[in-house]
Protein backbone atom coordinates (compact mmCIF):
# COMPACT_ATOMS: atom_id res chain seq x y z
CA UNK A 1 0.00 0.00 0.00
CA UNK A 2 1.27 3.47 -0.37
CA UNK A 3 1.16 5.84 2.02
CA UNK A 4 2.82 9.38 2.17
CA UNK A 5 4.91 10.25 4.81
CA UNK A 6 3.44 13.06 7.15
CA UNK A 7 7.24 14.78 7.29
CA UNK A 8 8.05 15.50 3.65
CA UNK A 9 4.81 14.07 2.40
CA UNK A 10 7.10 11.54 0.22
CA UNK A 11 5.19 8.47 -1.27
CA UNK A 12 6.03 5.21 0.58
CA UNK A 13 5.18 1.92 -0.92
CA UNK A 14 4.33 -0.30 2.38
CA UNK A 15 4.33 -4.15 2.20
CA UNK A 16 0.90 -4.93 2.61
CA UNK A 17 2.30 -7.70 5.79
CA UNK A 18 4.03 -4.70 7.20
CA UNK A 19 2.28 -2.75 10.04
CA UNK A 20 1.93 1.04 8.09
CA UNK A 21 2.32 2.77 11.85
CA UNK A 22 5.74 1.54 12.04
CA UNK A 23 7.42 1.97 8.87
CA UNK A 24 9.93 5.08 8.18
CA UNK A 25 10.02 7.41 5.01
CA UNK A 26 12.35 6.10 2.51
CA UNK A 27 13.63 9.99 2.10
CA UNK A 28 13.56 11.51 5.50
CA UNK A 29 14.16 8.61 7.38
CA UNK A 30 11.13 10.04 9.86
CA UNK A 31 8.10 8.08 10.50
CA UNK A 32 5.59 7.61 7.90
CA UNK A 33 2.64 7.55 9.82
CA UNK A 34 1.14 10.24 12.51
CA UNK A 35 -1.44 9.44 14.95
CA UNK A 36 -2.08 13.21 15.09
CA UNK A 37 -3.84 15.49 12.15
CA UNK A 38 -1.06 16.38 9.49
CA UNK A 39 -1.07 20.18 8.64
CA UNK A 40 -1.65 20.41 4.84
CA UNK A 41 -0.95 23.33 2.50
CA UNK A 42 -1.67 23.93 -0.75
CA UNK A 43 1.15 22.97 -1.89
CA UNK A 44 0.94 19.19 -0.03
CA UNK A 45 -2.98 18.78 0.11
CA UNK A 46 -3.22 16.87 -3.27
CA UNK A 47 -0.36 14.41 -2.71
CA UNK A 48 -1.38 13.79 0.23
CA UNK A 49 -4.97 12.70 -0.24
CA UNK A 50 -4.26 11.36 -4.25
CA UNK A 51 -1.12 9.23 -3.09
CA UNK A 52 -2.29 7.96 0.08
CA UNK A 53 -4.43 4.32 -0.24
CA UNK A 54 -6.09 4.55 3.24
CA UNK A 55 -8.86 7.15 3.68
CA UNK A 56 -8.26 10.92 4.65
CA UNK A 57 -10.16 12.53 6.74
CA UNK A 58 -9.52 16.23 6.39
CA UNK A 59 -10.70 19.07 9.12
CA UNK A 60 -10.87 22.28 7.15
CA UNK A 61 -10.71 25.15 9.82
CA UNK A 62 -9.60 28.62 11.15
CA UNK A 63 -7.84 30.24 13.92
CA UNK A 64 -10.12 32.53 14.65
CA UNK A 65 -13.30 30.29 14.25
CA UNK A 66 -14.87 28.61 17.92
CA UNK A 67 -16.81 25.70 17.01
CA UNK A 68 -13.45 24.68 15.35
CA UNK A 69 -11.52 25.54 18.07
CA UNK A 70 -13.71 23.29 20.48
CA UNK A 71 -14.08 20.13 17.66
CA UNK A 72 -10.29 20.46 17.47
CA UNK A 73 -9.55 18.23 20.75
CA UNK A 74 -11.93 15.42 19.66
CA UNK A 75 -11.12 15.35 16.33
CA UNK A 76 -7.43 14.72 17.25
CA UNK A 77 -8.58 12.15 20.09
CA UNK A 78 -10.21 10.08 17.12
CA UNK A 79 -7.34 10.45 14.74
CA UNK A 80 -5.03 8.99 18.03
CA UNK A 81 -7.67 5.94 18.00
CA UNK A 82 -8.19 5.11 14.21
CA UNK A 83 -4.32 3.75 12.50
CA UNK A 84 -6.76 2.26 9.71
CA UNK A 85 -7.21 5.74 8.96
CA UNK A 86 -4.99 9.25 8.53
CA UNK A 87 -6.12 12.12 9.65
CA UNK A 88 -5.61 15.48 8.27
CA UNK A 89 -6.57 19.72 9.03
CA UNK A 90 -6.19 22.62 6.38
CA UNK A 91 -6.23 26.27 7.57
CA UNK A 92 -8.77 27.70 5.31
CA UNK A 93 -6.60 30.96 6.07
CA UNK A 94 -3.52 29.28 5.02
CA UNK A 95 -4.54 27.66 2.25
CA UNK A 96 -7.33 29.92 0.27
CA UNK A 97 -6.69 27.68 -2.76
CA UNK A 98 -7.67 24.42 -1.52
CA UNK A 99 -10.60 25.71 0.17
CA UNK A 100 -11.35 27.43 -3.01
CA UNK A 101 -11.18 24.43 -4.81
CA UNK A 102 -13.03 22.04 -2.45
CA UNK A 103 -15.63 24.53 -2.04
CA UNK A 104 -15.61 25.08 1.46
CA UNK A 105 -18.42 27.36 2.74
CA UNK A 106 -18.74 26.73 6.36
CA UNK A 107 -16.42 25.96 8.76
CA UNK A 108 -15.90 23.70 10.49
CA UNK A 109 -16.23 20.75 7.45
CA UNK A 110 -14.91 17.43 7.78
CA UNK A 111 -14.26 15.87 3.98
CA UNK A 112 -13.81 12.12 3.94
CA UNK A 113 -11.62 11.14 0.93
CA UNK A 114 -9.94 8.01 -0.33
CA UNK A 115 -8.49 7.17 -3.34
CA UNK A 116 -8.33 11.13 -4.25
CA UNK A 117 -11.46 11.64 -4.38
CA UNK A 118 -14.22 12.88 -1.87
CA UNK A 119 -17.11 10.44 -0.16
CA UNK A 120 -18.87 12.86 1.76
CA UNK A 121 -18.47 16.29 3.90
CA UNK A 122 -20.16 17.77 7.30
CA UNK A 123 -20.05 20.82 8.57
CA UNK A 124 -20.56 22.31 12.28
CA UNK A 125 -18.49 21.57 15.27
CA UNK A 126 -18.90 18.04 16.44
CA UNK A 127 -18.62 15.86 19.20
CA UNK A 128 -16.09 13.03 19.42
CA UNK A 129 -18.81 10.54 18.78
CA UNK A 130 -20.55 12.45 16.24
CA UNK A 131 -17.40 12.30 14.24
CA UNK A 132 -16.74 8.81 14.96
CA UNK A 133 -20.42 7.59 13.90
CA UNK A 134 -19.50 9.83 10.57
CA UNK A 135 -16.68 8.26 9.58
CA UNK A 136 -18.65 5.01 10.10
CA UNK A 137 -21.35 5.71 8.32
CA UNK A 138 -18.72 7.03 5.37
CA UNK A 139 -16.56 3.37 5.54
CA UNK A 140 -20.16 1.78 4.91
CA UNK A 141 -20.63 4.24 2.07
CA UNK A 142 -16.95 2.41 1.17
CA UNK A 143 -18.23 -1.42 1.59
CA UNK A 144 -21.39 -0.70 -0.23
């Protein structure tokens, strides 16, 4: 499976027998995998949800916004529970482009990708079982 590395967002091909949590970027030499959200720019948002083969869940947010401030601590708790999935958050301040482009018009949204491309999206500050029953519901959208 490949999987990019959450350092220098480098594309790791992972033996499919190998644990993905343990292995270490073939460039940087740093782990490959984060259990915490990976900041994403413009410039690293599309390798990182094209190139990766598990699913992304990305928290698009901003500094000065509350109900992401508050989701902020669950969404990280879940991302510290789920290694079958990678976790990601996008300043919309930082990164007007990829906002732009994934049309983001409240904040906070969640966008559930895999395979590059997106499975479904909610918006509004959640709790840490709201989000968790989510990305459930979106892994059955996956199976079906």
């Amino acid at each position: 499976m490949n999987i990019v590395c959450s350092s220098c967002f480098a594309t790791n091909r992972v033996p499919d027998d190998k644990d993905h949590t343990l292995g270490k970027c073939g460039k940087c030499q740093q782990p490959i995998y984060s259990a915490k959200p990976v900041d994403l720019t413009d410039s690293t948002f599309d390798a990182f949800i094209e190139n990766n083969q598990l699913p992304v869940i990305v928290d698009f947010w901003a500094s000065w916004c509350g109900p992401c401030q508050q989701m902020a601590p669950a969404f990280g708790a879940v991302a510290a529970q789920s290694p079958q999935l990678l976790f990601a958050k996008v300043n919309t301040e930082q990164a007007p482009q990829i906002s732009a482009d994934a049309m983001i018009r409240r904040i906070p949204t969640l966008i559930f990708f895999h395979s590059g491309k997106e499975i479904d999206r909610i918006s509004g500050g959640l709790s840490e079982g709201h989000i968790k029953q989510w990305i459930m519901q979106c892994i059955q959208k996956l199976s079906a």
